[in-house]
C-alpha atoms as a PDB file:
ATOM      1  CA  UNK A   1     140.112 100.653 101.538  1.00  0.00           C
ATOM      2  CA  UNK A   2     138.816 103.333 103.894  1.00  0.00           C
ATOM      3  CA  UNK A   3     140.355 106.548 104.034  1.00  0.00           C
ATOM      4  CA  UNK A   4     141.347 107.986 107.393  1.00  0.00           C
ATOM      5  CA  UNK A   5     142.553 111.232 106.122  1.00  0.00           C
ATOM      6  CA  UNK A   6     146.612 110.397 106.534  1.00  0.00           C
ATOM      7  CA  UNK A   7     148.785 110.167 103.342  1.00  0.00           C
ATOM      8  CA  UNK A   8     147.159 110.295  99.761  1.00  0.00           C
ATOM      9  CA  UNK A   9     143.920 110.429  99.219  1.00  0.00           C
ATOM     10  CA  UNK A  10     141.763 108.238  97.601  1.00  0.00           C
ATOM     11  CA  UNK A  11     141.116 108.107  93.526  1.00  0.00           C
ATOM     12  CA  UNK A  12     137.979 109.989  92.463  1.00  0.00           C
ATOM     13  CA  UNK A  13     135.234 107.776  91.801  1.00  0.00           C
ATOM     14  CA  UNK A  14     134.271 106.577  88.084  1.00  0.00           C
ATOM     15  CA  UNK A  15     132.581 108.802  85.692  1.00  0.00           C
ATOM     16  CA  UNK A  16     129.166 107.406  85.064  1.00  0.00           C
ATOM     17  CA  UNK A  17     129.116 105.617  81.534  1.00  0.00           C
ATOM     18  CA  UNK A  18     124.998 106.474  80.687  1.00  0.00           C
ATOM     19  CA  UNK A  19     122.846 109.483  82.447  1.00  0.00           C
ATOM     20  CA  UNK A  20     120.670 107.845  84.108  1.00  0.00           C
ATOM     21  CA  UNK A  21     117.147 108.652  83.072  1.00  0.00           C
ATOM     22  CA  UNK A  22     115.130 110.624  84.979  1.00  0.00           C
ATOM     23  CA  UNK A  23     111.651 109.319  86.265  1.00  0.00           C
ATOM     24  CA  UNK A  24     109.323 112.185  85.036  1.00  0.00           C
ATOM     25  CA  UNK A  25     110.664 111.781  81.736  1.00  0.00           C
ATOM     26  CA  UNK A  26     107.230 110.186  80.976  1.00  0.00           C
ATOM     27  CA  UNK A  27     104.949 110.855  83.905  1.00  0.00           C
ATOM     28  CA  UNK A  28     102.312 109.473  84.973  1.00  0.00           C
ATOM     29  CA  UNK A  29      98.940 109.918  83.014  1.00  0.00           C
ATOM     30  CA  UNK A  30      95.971 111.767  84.694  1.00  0.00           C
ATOM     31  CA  UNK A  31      94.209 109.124  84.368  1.00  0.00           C
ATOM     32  CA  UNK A  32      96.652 106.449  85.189  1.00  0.00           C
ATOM     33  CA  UNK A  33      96.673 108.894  88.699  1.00  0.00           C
ATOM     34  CA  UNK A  34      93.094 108.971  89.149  1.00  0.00           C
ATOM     35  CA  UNK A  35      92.973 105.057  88.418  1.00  0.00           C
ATOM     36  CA  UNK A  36      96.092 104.410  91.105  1.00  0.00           C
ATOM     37  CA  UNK A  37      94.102 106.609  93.439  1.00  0.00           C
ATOM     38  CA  UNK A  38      90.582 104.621  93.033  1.00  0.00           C
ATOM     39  CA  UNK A  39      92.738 101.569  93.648  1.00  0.00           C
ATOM     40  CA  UNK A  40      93.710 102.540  96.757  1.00  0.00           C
ATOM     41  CA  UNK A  41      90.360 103.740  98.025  1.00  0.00           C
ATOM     42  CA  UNK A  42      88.826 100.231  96.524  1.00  0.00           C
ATOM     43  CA  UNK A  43      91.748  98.683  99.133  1.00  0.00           C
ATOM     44  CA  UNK A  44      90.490 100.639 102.144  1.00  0.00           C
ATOM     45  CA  UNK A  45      86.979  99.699 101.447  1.00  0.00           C
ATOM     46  CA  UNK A  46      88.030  96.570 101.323  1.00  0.00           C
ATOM     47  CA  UNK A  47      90.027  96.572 104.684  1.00  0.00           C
ATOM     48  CA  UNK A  48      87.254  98.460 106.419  1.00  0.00           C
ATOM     49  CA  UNK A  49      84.489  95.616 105.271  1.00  0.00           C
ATOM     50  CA  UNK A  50      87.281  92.625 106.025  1.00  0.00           C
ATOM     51  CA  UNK A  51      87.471  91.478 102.875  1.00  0.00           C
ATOM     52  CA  UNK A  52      90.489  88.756 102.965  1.00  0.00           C
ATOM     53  CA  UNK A  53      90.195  87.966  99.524  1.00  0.00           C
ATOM     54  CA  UNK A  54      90.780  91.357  98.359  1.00  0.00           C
ATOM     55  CA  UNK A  55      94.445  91.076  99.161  1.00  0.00           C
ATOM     56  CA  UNK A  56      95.190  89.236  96.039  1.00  0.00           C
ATOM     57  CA  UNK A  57      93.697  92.090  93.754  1.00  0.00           C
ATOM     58  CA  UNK A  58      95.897  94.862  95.299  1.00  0.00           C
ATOM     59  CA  UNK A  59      99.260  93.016  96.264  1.00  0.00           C
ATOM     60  CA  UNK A  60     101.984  92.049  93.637  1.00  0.00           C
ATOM     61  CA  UNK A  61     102.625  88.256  94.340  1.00  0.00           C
ATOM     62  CA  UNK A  62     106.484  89.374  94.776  1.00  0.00           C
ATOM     63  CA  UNK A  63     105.383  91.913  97.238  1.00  0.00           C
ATOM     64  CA  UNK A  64     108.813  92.775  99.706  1.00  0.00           C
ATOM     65  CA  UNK A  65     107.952  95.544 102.812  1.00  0.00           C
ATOM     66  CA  UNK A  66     109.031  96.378 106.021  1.00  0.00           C
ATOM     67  CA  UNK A  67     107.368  98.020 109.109  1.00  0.00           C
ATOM     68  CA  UNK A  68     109.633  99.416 111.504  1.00  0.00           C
ATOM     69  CA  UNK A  69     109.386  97.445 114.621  1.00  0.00           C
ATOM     70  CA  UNK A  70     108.282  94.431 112.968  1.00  0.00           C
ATOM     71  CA  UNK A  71     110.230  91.343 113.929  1.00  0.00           C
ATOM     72  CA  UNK A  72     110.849  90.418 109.905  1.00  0.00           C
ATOM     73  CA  UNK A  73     110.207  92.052 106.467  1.00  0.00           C
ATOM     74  CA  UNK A  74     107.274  91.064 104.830  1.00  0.00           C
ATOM     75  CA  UNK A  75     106.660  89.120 102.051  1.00  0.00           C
ATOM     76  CA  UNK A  76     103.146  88.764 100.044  1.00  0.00           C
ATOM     77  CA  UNK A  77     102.398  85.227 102.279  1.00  0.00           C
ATOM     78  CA  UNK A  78     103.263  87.217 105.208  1.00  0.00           C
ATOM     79  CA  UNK A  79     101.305  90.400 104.516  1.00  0.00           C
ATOM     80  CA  UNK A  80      98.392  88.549 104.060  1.00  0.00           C
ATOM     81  CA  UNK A  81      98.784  86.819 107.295  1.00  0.00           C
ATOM     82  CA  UNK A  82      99.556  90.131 109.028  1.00  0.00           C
ATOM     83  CA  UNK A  83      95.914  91.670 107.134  1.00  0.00           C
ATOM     84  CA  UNK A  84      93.379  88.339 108.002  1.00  0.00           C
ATOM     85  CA  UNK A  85      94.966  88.675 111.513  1.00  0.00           C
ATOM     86  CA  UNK A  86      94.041  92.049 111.984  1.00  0.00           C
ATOM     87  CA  UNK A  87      90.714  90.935 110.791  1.00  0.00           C
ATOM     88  CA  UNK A  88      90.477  87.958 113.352  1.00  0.00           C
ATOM     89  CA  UNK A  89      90.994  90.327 115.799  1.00  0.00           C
ATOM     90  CA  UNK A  90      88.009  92.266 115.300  1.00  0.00           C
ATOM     91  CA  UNK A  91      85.262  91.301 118.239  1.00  0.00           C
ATOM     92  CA  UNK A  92      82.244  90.638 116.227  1.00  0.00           C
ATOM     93  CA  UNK A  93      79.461  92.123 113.606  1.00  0.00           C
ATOM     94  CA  UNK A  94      79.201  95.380 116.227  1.00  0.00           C
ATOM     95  CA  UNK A  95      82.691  96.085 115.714  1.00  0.00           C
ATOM     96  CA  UNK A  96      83.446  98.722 112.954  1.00  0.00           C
ATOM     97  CA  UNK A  97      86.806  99.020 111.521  1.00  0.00           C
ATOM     98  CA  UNK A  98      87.583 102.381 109.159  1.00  0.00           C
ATOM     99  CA  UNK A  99      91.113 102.844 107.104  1.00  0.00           C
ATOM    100  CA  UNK A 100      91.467 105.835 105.648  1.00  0.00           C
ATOM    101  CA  UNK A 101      94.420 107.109 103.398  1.00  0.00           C
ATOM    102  CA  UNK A 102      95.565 110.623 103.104  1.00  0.00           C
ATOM    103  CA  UNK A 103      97.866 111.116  99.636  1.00  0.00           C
ATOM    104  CA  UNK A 104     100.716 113.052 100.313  1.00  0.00           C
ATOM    105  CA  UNK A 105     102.803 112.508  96.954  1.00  0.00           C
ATOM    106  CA  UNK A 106     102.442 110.695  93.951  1.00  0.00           C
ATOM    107  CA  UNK A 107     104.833 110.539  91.369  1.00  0.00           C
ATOM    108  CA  UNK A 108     105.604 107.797  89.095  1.00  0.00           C
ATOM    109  CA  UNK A 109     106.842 106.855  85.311  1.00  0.00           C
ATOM    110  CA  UNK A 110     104.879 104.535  83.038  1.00  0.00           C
ATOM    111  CA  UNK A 111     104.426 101.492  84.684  1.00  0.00           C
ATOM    112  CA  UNK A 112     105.751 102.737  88.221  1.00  0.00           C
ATOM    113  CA  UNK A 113     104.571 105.244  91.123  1.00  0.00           C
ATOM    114  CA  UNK A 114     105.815 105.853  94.185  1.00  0.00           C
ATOM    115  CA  UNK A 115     102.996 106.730  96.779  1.00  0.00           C
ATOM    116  CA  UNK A 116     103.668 108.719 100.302  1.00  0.00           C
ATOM    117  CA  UNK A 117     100.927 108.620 102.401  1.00  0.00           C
ATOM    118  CA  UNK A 118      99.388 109.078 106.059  1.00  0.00           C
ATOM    119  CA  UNK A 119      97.223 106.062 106.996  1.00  0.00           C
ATOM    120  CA  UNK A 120      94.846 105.563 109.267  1.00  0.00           C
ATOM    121  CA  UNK A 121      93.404 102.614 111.186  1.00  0.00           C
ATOM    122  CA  UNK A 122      90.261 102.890 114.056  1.00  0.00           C
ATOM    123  CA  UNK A 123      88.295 100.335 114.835  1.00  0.00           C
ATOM    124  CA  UNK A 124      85.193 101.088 117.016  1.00  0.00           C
ATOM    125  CA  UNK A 125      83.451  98.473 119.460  1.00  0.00           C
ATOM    126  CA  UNK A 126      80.220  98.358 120.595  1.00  0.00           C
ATOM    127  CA  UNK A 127      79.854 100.745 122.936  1.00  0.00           C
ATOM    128  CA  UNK A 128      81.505 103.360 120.996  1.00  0.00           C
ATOM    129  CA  UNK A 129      85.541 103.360 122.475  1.00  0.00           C
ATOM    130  CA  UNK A 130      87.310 103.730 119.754  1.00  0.00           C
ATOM    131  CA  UNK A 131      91.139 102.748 119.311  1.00  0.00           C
ATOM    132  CA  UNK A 132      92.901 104.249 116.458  1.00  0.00           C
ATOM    133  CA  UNK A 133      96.811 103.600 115.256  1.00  0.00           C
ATOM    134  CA  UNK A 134      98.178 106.218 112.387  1.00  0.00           C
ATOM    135  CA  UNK A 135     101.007 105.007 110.023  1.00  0.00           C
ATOM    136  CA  UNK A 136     103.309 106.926 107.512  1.00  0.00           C
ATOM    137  CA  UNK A 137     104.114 104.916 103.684  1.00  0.00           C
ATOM    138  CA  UNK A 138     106.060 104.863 101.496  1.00  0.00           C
ATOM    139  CA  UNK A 139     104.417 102.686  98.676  1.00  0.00           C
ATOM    140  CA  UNK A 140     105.919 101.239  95.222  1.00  0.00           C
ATOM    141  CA  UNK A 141     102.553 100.527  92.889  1.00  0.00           C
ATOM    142  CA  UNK A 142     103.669  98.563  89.483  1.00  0.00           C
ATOM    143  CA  UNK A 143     101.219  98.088  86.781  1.00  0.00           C
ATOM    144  CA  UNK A 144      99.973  94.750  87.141  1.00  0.00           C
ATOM    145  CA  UNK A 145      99.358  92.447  83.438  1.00  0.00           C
ATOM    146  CA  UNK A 146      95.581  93.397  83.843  1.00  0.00           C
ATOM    147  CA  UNK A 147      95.915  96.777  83.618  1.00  0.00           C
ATOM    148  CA  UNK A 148      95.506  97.520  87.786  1.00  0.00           C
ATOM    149  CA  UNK A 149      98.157  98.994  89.954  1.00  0.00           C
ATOM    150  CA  UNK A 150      99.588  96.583  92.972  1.00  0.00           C
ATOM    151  CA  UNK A 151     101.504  97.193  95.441  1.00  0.00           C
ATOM    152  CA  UNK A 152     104.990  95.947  94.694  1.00  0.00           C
ATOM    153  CA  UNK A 153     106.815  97.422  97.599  1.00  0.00           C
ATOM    154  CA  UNK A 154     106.393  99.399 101.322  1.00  0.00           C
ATOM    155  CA  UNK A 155     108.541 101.284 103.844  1.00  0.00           C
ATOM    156  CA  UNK A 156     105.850 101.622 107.124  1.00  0.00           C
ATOM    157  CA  UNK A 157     106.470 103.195 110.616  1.00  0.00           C
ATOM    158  CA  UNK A 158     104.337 104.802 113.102  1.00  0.00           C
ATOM    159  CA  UNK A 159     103.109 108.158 112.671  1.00  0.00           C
END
């Protein structure tokens, strides 16, 4: 029942039962940092040399994400279709494409970081003109069975 502010007002809400447990209780490792930070550089290698098959190796198969603007959330099938599309539309062997990540924030408990980030995209044809498109994250890495970190979830919009 919503409240307009005429007669009583509402109850309180519950109590919690449990604190909840706070994320840094057992941060992230530096080297579990360092390794979530070489994963992501190994990813924008990968995207700048059009590597298709890398998508498996970096994306958790139950990947969910949205881009604002996008017609539809994304789901792993999806984001792959949106990557090798990107990489269809590049116009040849004289064509260079560069991604580039800038690391804003990452925090994270045992198996789980949360990444917030400033990406960039510029691919340069022959010729030299150069078109570029910047995008702001917000990632969810999980710790995949092998030991990597995958992305398991992502916020995008413009930026």
């Amino acid at each position: 029942m919503l409240w307009t502010g005429w007669g009583a007002a509402p109850p309180p809400p519950p109590a919690p039962t449990a604190a909840p447990e706070a994320v840094n209780e057992s941060p992230l490792s530096t080297s579990d940092t360092y390794q979530l930070r070489a994963a992501i550089d190994q990813w924008m290698a990968a995207l700048s040399a059009r590597q298709p098959n890398a998508i498996s190796g970096y994306v958790m198969s139950d990947l969910q994400g949205a881009f604002q603007g996008a017609p539809a959330d994304y789901d792993a099938d999806a984001f792959e279709r949106s990557v090798k599309l990107s990489f269809a539309g590049a116009a040849g062997a004289d064509t260079v494409d560069v991604w580039s990540n800038d690391i804003e924030e990452l925090v994270g408990s045992g198996d789980m970081a949360m990444v917030r980030s400033t990406r960039s995209y510029t691919r340069t044809a022959a010729g030299g003109r150069a078109t570029s498109v910047k995008m702001r994250l917000l990632e969810v890495y999980r710790r995949h069975d092998d030991g990597s970190w995958r992305m398991a979830r992502f916020f995008g919009f413009p930026g």
